[in-house]
Protein backbone atom coordinates (compact mmCIF):
# COMPACT_ATOMS: atom_id res chain seq x y z
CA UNK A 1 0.00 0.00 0.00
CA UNK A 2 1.52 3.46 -1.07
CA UNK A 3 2.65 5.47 1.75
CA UNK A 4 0.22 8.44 0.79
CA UNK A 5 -2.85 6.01 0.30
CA UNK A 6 -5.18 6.38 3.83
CA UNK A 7 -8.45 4.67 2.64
CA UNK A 8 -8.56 1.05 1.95
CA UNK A 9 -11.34 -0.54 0.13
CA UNK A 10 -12.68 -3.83 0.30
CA UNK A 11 -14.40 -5.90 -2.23
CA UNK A 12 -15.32 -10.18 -1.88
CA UNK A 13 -15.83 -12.65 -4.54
CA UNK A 14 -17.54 -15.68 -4.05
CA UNK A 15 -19.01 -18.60 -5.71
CA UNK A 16 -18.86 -22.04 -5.66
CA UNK A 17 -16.41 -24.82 -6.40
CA UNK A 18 -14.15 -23.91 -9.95
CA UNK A 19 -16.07 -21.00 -11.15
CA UNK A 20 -13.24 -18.97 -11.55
CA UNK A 21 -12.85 -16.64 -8.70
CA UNK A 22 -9.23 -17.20 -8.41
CA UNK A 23 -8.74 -16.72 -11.61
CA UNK A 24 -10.83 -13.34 -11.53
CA UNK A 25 -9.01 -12.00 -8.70
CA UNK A 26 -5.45 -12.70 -10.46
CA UNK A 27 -6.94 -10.99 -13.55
CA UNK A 28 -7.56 -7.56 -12.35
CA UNK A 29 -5.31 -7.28 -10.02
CA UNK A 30 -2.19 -4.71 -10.68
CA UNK A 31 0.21 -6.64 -8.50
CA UNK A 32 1.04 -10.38 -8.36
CA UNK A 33 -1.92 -11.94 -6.72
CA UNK A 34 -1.62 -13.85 -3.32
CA UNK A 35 -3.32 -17.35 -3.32
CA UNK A 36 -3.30 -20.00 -1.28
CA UNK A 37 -3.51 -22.87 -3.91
CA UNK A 38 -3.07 -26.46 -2.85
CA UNK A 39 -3.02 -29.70 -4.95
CA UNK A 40 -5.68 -31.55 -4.80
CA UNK A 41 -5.31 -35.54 -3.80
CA UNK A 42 -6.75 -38.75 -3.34
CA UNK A 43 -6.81 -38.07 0.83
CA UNK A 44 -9.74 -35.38 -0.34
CA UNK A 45 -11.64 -38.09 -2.08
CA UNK A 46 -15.35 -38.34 -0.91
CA UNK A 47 -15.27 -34.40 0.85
CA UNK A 48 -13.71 -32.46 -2.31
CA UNK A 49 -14.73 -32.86 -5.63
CA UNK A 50 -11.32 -34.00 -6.85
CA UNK A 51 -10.86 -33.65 -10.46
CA UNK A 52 -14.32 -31.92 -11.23
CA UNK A 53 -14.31 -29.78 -13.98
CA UNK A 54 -10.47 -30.31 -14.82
CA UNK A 55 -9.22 -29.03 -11.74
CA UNK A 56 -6.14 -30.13 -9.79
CA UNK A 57 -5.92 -27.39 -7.29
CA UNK A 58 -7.94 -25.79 -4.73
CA UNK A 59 -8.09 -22.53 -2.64
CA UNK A 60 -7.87 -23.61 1.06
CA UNK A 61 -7.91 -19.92 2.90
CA UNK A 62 -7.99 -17.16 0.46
CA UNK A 63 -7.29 -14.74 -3.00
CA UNK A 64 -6.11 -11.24 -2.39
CA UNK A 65 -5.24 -8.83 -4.78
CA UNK A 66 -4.60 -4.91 -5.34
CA UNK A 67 -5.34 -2.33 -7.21
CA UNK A 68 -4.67 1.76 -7.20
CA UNK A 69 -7.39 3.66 -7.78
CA UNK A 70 -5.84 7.08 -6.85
CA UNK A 71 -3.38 8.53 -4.46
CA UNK A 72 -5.72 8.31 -1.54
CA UNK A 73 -7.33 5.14 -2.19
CA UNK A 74 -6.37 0.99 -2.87
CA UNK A 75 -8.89 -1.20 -3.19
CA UNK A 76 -8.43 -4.95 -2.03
CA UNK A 77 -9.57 -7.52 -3.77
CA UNK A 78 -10.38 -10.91 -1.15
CA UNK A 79 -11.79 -14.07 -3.51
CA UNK A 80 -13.22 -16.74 -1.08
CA UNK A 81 -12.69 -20.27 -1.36
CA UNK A 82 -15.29 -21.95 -2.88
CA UNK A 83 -15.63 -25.59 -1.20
CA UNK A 84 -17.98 -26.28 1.81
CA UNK A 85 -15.56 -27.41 4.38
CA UNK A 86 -14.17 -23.36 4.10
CA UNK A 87 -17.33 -21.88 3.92
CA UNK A 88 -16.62 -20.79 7.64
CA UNK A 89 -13.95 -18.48 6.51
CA UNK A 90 -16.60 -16.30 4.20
CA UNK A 91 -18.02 -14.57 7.35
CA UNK A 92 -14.60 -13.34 8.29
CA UNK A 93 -14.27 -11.97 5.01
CA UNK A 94 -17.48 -10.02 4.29
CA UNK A 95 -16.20 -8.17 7.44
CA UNK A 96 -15.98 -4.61 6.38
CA UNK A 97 -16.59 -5.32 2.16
CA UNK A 98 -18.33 -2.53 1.10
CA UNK A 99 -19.82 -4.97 -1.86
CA UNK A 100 -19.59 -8.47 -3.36
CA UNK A 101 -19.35 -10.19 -6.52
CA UNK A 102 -20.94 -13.90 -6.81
CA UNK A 103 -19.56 -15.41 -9.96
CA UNK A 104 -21.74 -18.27 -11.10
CA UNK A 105 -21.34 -21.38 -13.96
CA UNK A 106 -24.38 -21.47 -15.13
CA UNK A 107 -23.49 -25.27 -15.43
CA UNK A 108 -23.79 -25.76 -12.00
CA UNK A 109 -25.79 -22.62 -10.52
CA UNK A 110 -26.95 -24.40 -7.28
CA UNK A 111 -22.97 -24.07 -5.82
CA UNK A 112 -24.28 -20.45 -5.63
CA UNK A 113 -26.88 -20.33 -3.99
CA UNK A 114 -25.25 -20.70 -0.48
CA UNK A 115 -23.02 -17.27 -1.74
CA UNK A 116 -26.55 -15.28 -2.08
CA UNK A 117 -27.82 -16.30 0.63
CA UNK A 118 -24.85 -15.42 2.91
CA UNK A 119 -24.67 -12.07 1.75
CA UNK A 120 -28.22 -11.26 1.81
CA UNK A 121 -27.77 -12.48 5.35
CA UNK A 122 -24.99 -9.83 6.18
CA UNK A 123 -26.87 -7.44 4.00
CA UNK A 124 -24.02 -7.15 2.05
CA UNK A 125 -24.59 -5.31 -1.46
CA UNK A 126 -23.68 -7.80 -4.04
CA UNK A 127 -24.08 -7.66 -7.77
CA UNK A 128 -24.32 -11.09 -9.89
CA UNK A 129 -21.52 -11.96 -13.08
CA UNK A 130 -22.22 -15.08 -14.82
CA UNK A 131 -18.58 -16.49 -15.91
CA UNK A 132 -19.08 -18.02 -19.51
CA UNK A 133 -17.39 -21.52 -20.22
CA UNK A 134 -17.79 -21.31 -23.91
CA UNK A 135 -20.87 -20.32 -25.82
CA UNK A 136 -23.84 -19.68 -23.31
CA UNK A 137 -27.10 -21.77 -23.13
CA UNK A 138 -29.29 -19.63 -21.44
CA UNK A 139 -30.49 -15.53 -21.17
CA UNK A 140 -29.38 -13.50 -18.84
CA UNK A 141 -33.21 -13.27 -17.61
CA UNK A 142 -33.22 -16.99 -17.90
CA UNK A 143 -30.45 -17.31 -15.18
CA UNK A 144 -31.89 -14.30 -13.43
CA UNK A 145 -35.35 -16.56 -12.38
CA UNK A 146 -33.33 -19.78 -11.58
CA UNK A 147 -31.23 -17.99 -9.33
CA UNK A 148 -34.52 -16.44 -7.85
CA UNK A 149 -32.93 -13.11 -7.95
CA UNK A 150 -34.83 -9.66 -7.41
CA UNK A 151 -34.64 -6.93 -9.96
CA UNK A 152 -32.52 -4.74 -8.49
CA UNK A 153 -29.50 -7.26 -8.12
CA UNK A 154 -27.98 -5.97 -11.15
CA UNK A 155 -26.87 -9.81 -13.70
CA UNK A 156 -23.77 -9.37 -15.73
CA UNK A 157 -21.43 -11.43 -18.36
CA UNK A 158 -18.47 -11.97 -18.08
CA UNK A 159 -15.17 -13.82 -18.98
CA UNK A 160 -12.90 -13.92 -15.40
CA UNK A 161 -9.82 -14.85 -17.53
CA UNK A 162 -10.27 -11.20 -19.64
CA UNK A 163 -8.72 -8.14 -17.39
CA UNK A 164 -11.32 -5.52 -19.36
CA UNK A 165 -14.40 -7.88 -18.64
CA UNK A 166 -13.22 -8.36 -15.22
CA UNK A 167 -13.11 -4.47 -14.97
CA UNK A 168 -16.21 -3.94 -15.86
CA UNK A 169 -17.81 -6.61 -13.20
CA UNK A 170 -16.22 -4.02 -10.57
CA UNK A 171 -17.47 -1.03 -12.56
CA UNK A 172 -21.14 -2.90 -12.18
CA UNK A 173 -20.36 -3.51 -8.87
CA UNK A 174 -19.96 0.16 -7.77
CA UNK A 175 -22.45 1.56 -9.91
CA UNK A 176 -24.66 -1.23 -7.63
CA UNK A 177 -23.03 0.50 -4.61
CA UNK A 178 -23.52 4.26 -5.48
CA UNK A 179 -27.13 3.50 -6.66
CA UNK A 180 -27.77 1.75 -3.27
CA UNK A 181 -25.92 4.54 -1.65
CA UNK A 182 -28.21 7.04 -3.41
CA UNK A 183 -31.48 5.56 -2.47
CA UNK A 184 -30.82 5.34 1.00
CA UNK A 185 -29.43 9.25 0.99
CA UNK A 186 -33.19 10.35 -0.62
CA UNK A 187 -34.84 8.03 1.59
CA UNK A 188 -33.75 9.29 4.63
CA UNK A 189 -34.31 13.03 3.46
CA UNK A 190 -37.94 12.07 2.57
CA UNK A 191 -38.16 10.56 6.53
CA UNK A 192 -36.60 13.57 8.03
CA UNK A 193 -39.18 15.59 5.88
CA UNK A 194 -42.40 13.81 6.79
CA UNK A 195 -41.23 13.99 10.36
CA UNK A 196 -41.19 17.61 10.50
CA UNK A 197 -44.52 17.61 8.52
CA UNK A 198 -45.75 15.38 11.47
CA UNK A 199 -43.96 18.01 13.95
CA UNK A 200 -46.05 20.88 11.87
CA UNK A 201 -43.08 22.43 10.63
CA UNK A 202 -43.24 23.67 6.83
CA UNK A 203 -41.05 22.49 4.48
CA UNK A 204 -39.55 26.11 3.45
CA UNK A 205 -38.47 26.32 7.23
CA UNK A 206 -36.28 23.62 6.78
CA UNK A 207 -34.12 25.47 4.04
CA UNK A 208 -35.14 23.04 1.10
CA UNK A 209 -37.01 24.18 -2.22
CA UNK A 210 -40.25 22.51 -2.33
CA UNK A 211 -40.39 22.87 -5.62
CA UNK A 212 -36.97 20.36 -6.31
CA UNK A 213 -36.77 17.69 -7.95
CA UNK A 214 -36.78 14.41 -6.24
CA UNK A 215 -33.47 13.59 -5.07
CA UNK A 216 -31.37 10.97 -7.77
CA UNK A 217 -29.03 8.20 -7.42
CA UNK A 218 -24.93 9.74 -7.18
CA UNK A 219 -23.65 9.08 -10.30
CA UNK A 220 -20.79 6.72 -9.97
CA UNK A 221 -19.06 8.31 -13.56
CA UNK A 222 -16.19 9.47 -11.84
CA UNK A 223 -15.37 7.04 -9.64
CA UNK A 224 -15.59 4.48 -12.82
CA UNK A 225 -12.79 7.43 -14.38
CA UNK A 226 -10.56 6.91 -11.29
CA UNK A 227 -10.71 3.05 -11.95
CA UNK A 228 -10.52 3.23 -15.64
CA UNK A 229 -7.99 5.84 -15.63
CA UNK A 230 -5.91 4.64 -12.93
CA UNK A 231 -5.41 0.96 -14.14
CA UNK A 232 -3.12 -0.45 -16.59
C-alpha cells in the first residue's frame, strides 16, 4: 500500500467450487496476486470434488489482490474459497466489504446459492456476473429466475480470464453501490421531511425548495474514471 494512500477498500468474490474466482481476482489485479492454492489428492476423495471440472488445485484460505485507484485510495480484492468445508472463513471476510461479486457457472448454478444467501444475510450489497465456459445456453433473464434473484440485483457477463471484462464486473459492482448509496441518501431526506410535517413544521423552514426535484441516485461516472484511468 503506497505510503500516501489512507483509505482502503474492500471488495469479496464468491461462488462455488471452480467457477473462476481465483482466476478473476489474479486478472484484475495490478500486483502479483496472493493465493493460497493447494493440490488436490486422493486423501480429499469423498469431501472435495477431486478432479471436477479439470481441476487439480484448490483454494484452502484465500485470494487477495490490489489495485490503485488514486493517491488516496487501494482497493483490495479478497476471492473466497469456494468448497464447503471453508465456507466458515466467508463470514470473516465479508467483514468490512463494502460490496460483493458472486460469480456463477451457469453449469452448476446451485454451488451459488449458499453465496446469495450469505450475503443477503450480512446485508451485504452484491451484484451477480455469470462467468461463460464457452458459448452460453441460457439468457441473462433466464439465469436471473433460476437464481430467484430480485430486480434490483444488477446480472452481468463476463469472462474472469479477460482483465477488461473483469473491470467492468467491478465497474457494475460500484455503480450497484452508489445506486444503493443514493437511495438510502433520498430516503432518509424524505423521513426527516415527513417527520417535521408530522412536527407541523413547513417544508420552506427547513431550508429546502419545495419545488426540487426528487433527489437521484450519485452518479458513480467518476469514480468508474478513477478506476478506468488509474489501471493499466
Amino acid at each position: 500500500m503506497r505510503a500516501t494512500a489512507d483509505n482502503a477498500l474492500k471488495i469479496v468474490v464468491v461462488g462455488g467450487f471452480g467457477v473462476g474466482k481465483t482466476t478473476l481476482v489474479g486478472s484484475v489485479s495490478e500486483i502479483r496476486p496472493l493465493n493460497t492454492e493447494e493440490v488436490m489428492t486422493k486423501a480429499g476423495e469423498g469431501i472435495d470434488p477431486a478432479g471436477a471440472w479439470g481441476k487439480r488445485s484448490t483454494t484452502v484460505a484465500f485470494d487477495f489482490g490490489r489495485i490503485t485507484l488514486s493517491e488516496r485510495q487501494v482497493l483490495y480484492l479478497f476471492g473466497a474459497p469456494g468448497q464447503e468445508r471453508f465456507w466458515f472463513l466467508w463470514d470473516r471476510l465479508f467483514s468490512g466489504a463494502l460490496g460483493a461479486v458472486v460469480l456463477v457457472d451457469t453449469r452448476r448454478l446451485e454451488d451459488s446459492w449458499y453465496a446469495i444467501d450469505r450475503l443477503e444475510h450480512h446485508g451485504t450489497p452484491f451484484i451477480v456476473a455469470r462467468n461463460n465456459f464457452g458459448e452460453p445456453g441460457h439468457t441473462l433473464e433466464q439465469v436471473r429466475e433460476a437464481l430467484d434473484l430480485p430486480a434490483e440485483v444488477p446480472l452481468v457477463d463476463c469472462d474472469a480470464r479477460d482483465r477488461e471484462s473483469g473491470k467492468r464486473v467491478l465497474i457494475a459492482l460500484v455503480h450497484h453501490l452508489a445506486a444503493l448509496a443514493g437511495a438510502d441518501e433520498a430516503a432518509l431526506a424524505g423521513a426527516d421531511g415527513t417527520a417535521l410535517a408530522d412536527e407541523g413544521v413547513p417544508a420552506a423552514a427547513t431550508g429546502e425548495d419545495e419545488t426540487a426535484p426528487a433527489a437521484r441516485p450519485a452518479p458513480a461516472g467518476s469514480r468508474t474514471a478513477i478506476y478506468e484511468e488509474s489501471t493499466p
